[in-house]
Protein backbone atom coordinates (compact mmCIF):
# COMPACT_ATOMS: atom_id res chain seq x y z
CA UNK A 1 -90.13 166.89 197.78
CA UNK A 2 -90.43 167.46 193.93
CA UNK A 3 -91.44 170.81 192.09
CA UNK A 4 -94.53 170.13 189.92
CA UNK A 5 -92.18 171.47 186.92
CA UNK A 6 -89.17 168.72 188.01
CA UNK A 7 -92.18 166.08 188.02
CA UNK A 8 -93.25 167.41 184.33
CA UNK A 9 -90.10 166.97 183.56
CA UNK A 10 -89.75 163.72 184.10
CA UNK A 11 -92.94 162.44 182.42
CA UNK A 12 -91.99 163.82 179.08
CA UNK A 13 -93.07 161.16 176.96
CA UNK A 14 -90.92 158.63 176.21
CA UNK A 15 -88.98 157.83 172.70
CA UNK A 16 -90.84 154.85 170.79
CA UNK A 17 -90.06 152.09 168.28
CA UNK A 18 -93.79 151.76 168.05
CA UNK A 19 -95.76 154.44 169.43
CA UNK A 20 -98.41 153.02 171.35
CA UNK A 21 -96.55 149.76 172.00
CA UNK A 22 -93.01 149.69 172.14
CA UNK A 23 -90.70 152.57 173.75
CA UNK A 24 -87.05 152.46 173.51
CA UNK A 25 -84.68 150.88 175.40
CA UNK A 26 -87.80 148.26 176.19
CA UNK A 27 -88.19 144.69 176.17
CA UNK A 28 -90.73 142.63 174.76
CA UNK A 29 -92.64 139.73 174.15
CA UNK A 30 -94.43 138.08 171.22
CA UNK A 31 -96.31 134.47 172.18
CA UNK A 32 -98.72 132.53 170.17
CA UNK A 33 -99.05 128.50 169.45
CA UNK A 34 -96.91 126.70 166.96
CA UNK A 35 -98.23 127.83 163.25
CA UNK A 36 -100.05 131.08 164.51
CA UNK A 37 -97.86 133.84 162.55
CA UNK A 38 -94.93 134.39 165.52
CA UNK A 39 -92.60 135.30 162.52
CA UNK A 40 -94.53 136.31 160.25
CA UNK A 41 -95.42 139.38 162.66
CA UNK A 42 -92.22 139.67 163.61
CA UNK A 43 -90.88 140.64 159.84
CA UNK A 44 -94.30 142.31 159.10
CA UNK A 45 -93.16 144.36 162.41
CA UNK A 46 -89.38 144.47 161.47
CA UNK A 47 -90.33 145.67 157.82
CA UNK A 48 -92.53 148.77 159.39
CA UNK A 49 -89.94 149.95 161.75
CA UNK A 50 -86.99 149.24 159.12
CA UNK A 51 -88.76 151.58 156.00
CA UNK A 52 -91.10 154.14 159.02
CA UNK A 53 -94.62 152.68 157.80
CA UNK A 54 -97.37 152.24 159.99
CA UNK A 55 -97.24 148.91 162.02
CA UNK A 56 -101.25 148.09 162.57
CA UNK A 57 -102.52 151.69 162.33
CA UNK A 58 -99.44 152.57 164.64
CA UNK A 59 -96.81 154.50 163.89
CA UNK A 60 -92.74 153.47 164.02
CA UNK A 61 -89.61 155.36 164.14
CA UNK A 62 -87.53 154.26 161.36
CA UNK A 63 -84.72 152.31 162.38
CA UNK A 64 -82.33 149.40 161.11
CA UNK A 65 -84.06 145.89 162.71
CA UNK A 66 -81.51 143.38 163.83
CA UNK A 67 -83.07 140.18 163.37
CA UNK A 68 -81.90 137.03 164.86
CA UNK A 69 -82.94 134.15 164.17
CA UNK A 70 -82.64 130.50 165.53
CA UNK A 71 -85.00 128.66 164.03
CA UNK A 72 -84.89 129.69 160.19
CA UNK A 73 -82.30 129.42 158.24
CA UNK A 74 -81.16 132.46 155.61
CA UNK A 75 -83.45 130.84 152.60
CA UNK A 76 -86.22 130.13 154.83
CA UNK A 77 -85.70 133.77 156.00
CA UNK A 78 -85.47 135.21 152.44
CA UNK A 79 -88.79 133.14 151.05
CA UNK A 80 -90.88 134.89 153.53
CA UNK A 81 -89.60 138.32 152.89
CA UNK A 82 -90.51 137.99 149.17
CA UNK A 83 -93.77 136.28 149.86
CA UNK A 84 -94.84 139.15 152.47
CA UNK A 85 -93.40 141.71 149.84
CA UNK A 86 -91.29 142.89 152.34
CA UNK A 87 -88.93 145.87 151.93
CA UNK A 88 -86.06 145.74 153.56
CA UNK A 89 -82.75 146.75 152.42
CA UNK A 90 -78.62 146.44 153.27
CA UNK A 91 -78.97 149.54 155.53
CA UNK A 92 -82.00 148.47 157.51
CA UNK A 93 -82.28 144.87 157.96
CA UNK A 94 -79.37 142.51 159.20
CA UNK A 95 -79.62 138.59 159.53
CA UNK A 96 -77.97 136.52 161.99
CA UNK A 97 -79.22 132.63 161.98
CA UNK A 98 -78.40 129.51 163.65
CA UNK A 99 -76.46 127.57 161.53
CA UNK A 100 -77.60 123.86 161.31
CA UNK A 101 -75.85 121.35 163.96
CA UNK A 102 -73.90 124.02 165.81
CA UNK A 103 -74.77 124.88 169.42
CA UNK A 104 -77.29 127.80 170.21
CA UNK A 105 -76.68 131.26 169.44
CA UNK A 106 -74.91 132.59 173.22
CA UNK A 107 -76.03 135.79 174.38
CA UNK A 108 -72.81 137.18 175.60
CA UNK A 109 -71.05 136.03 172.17
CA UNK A 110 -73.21 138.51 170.36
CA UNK A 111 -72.18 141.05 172.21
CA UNK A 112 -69.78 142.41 169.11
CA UNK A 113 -72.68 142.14 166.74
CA UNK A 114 -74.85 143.98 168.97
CA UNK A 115 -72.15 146.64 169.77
CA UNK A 116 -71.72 147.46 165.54
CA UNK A 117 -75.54 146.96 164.95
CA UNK A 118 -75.81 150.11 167.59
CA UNK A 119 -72.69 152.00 166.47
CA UNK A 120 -72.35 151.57 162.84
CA UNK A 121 -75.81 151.36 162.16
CA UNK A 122 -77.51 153.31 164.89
CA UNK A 123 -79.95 150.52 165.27
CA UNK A 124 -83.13 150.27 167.86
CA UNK A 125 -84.85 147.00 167.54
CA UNK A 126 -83.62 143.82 168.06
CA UNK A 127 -85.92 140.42 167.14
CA UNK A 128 -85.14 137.06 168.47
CA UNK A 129 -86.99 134.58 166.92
CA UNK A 130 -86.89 132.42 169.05
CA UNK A 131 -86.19 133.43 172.67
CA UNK A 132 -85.47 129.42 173.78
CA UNK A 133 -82.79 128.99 171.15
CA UNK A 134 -80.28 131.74 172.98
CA UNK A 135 -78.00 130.31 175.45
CA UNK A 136 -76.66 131.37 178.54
CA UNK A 137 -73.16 130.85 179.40
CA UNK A 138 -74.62 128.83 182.44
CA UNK A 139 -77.89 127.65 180.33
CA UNK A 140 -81.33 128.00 182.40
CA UNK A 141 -84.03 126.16 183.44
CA UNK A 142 -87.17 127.90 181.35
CA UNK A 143 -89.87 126.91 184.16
CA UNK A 144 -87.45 128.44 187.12
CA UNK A 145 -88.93 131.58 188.67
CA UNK A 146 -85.91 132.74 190.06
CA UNK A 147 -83.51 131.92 186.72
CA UNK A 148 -85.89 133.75 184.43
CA UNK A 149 -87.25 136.54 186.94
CA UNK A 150 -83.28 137.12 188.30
CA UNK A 151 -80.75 135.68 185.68
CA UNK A 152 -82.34 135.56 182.07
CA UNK A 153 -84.45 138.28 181.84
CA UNK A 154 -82.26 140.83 183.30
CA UNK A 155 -79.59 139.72 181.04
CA UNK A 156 -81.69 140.72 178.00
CA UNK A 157 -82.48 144.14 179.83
CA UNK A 158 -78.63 144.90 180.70
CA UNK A 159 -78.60 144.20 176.53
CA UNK A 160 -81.23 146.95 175.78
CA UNK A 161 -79.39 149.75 178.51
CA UNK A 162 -75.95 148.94 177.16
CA UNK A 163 -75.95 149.44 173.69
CA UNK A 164 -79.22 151.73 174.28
CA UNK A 165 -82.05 149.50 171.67
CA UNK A 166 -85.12 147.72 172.40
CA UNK A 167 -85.70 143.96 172.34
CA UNK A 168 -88.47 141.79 171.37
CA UNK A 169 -88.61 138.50 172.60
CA UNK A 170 -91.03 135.81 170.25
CA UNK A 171 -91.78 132.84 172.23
CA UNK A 172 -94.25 130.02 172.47
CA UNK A 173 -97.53 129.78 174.25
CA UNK A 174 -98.23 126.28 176.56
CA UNK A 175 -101.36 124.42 176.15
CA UNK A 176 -103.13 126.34 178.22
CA UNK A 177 -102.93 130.16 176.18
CA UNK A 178 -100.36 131.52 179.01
CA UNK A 179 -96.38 131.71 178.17
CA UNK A 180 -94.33 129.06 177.88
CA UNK A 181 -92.23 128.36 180.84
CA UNK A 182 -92.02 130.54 184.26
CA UNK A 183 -94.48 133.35 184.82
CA UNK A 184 -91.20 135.60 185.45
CA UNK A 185 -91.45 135.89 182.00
CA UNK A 186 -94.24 137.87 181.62
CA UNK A 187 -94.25 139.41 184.72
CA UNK A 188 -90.15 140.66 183.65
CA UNK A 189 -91.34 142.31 180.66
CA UNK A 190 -92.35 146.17 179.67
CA UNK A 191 -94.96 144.41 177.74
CA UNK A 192 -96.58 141.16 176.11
CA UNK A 193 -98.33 140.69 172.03
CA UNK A 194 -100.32 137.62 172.49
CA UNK A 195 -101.72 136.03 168.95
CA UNK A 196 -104.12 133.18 169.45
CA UNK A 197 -106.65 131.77 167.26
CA UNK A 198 -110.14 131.24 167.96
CA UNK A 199 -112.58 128.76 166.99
CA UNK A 200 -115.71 131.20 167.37
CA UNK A 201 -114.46 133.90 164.57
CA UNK A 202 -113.48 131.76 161.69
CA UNK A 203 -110.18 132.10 160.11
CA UNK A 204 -109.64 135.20 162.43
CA UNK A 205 -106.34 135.92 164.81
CA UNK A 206 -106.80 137.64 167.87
CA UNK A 207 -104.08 140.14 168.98
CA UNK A 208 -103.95 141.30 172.21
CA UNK A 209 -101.51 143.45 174.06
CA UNK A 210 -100.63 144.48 178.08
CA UNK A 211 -98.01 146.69 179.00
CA UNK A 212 -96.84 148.59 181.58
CA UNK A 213 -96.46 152.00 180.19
CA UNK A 214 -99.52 151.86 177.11
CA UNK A 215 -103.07 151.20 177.25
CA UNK A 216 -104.20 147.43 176.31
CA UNK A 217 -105.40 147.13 173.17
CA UNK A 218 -107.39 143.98 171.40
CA UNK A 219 -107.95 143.70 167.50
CA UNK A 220 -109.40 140.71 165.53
CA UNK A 221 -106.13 139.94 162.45
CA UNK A 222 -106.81 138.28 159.39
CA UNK A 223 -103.81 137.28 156.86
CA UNK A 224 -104.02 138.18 153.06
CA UNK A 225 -102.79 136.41 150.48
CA UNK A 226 -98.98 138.11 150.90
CA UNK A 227 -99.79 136.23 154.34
CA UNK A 228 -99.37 140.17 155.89
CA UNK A 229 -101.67 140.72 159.06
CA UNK A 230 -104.16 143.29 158.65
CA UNK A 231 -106.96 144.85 161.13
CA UNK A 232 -110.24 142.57 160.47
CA UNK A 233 -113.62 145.06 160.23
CA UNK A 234 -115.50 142.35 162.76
CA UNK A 235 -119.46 142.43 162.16
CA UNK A 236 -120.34 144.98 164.68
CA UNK A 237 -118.08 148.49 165.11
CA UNK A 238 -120.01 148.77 168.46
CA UNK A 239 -118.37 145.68 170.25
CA UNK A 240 -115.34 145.18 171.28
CA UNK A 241 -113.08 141.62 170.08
CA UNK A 242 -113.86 140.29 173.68
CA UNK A 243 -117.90 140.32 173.22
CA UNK A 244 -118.05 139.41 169.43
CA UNK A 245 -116.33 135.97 170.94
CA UNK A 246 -119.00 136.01 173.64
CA UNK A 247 -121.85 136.90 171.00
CA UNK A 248 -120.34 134.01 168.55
CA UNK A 249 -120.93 131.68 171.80
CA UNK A 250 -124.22 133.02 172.75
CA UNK A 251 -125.41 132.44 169.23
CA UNK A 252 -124.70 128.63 169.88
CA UNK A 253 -125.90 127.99 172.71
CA UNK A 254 -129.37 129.96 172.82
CA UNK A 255 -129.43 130.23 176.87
CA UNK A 256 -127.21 129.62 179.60
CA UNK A 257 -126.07 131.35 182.84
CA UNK A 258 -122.53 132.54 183.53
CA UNK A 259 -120.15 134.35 185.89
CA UNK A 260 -117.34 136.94 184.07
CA UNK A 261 -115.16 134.27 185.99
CA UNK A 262 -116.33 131.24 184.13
CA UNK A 263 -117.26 133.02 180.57
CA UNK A 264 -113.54 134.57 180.31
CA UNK A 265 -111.76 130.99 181.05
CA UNK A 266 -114.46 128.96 178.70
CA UNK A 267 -114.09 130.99 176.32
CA UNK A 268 -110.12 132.17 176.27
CA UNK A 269 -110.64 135.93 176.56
CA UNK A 270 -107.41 137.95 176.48
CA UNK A 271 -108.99 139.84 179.36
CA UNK A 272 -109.81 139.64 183.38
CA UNK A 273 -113.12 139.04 184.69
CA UNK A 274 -113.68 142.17 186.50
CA UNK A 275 -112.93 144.09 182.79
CA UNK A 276 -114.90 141.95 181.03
CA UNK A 277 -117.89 141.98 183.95
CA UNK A 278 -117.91 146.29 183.10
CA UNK A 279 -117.76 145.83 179.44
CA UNK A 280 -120.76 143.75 179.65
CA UNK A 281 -122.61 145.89 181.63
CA UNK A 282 -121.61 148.81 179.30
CA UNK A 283 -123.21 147.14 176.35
CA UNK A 284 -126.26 145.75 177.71
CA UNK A 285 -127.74 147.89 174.92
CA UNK A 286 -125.69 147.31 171.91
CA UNK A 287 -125.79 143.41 173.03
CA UNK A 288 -129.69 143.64 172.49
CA UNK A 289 -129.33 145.11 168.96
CA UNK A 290 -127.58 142.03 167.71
CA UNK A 291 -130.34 139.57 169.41
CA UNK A 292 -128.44 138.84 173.06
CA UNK A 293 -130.23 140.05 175.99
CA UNK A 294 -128.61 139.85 179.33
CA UNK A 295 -130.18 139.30 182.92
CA UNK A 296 -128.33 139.97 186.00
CA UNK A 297 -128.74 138.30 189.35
CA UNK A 298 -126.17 139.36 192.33
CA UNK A 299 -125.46 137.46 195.11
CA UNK A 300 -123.41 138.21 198.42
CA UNK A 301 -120.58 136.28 196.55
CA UNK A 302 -120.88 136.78 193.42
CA UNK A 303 -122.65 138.27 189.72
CA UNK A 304 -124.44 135.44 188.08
CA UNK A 305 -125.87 136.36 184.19
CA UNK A 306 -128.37 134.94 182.43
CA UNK A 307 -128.10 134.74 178.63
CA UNK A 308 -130.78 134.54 175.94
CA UNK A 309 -130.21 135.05 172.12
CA UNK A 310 -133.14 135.68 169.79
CA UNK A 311 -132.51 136.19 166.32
CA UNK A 312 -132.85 140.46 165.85
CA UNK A 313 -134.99 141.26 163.44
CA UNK A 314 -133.27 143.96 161.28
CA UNK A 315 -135.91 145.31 159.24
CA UNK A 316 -137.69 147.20 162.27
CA UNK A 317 -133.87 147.89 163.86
């Protein structure tokens, strides 16, 4: 039995790298397809927690950002920094690359690094860009349930509880939007930043993010010229991302009949069916202001929706 104060106690609010999104002592992970902005996020996120700025509206506790990287090399490294306008500093951003036609950075081998990154430097985030490129002593088989869910990923975890920081973790998406490799991966994690692209809002990024211990949250990015990711004012405040992408598809195709099912897998939605089935029916309403008006039919088996768009006319609105 627990004393309501002893259970109070124990849900005091966690410490945070990013409040909102990352908690200390976490571990994370950052997916997109080649080209999306992986590490370009990953320094834009680096540089907020590194000077205490706001990271997308969010805010950081200011700490030194180990970054590793295994892909980029120091100059690549450096030309993005002064593109982005980044601000980083000897006392709150540290480097440690892959040099060219050696083998890949070993986890336990960094152990000295990490050990004076958390002691000399009181550092609490840690960025490996890219997760594939560390080694195991043993190595690992990426697509193995039981090597990611039982070797690799609790390696990484024993990394964040020893020397008491948080991890991020920026790896690739497959072919088909989910993580590269095993689903241990995501399923291992505290929480997952998806970015992914979509053809129905035009030069737009979607971000979406699941965790364990925050509430999901999806945003529509767009890059400015310093190639920094910023929140993207999408054309209607009432909608969430997940129904401007449906709107942008209703748009084309004039009329056609759905299930949440089918819509969120045509379509890509960062989002389940049964979430995206209530946020339709919550915005019936709001749908109809923008010209979409939505039919339902229920079955014993299932919802079925009929769609029809008809250009609003926003003179009388």
């Amino acid at each position: 039995m627990k004393k309501i104060s002893e259970i109070r106690k124990e849900n005091i609010k966690k410490d945070f790298i990013v409040d909102n999104l990352m908690k200390s002592n976490g571990l994370y992970c950052l997916v997109a397809r080649p080209k999306v902005g992986k590490s370009l996020l990953a320094l834009q996120l680096a540089n907020s927690v590194a000077t205490g700025t706001d990271f997308l509206g969010n805010r950081t506790s200011p700490s030194p950002v180990l970054y590793i990287s295994t892909e980029m090399d120091s100059t690549q490294i450096l030309n993005r920094i002064d593109m982005m306008g980044l601000q980083f500093n000897d006392n709150n951003f540290l480097v440690i690359e892959q040099n060219v036609g050696e083998r890949k950075l070993n986890l336990m081998d960094l152990q000295s690094q990490f050990q004076e990154f958390a002691n000399e430097y009181n550092g609490k985030l840690v960025i490996i860009d890219m997760f594939s490129g560390i080694d195991l002593n043993n190595g690992y088989d990426l697509n193995n349930y039981q090597d990611m869910g039982q070797i690799v990923i609790p390696k990484f975890r024993e990394m964040c509880k020893k020397y008491n920081f948080t991890i991020l973790l920026v790896h690739h998406l497959n072919k088909n939007n989910t993580s590269l490799g095993s689903t241990a991966i995501d399923g291992s994690v505290d929480g997952k930043i998806t970015l992914k692209e979509d053809s129905n809002i035009k030069n737009k990024i979607i971000f979406n993010y699941e965790s364990r211990d925050f509430e999901s949250i999806d945003l529509v990015l767009k890059r400015n010229k310093n190639l920094i990711f910023e929140i993207s004012k999408v054309e209607s405040d009432d909608l969430n991302v997940n129904l401007v992408i449906f709107l942008n598809y209703a748009i084309k195709q004039q009329e056609f009949t759905f299930t949440s099912s089918e819509i969120t897998s045509k379509l890509n939605l960062q989002i389940t069916p049964s979430t995206f089935g209530r946020l339709l029916n919550n915005n019936i309403a709001n749908l109809e202001k923008e010209g979409l008006y939505i039919e339902q039919k229920r079955t014993a088996e299932e919802r079925t929706y009929i769609a029809r768009y008809k250009e609003p006319d926003y003179d009388n609105q």
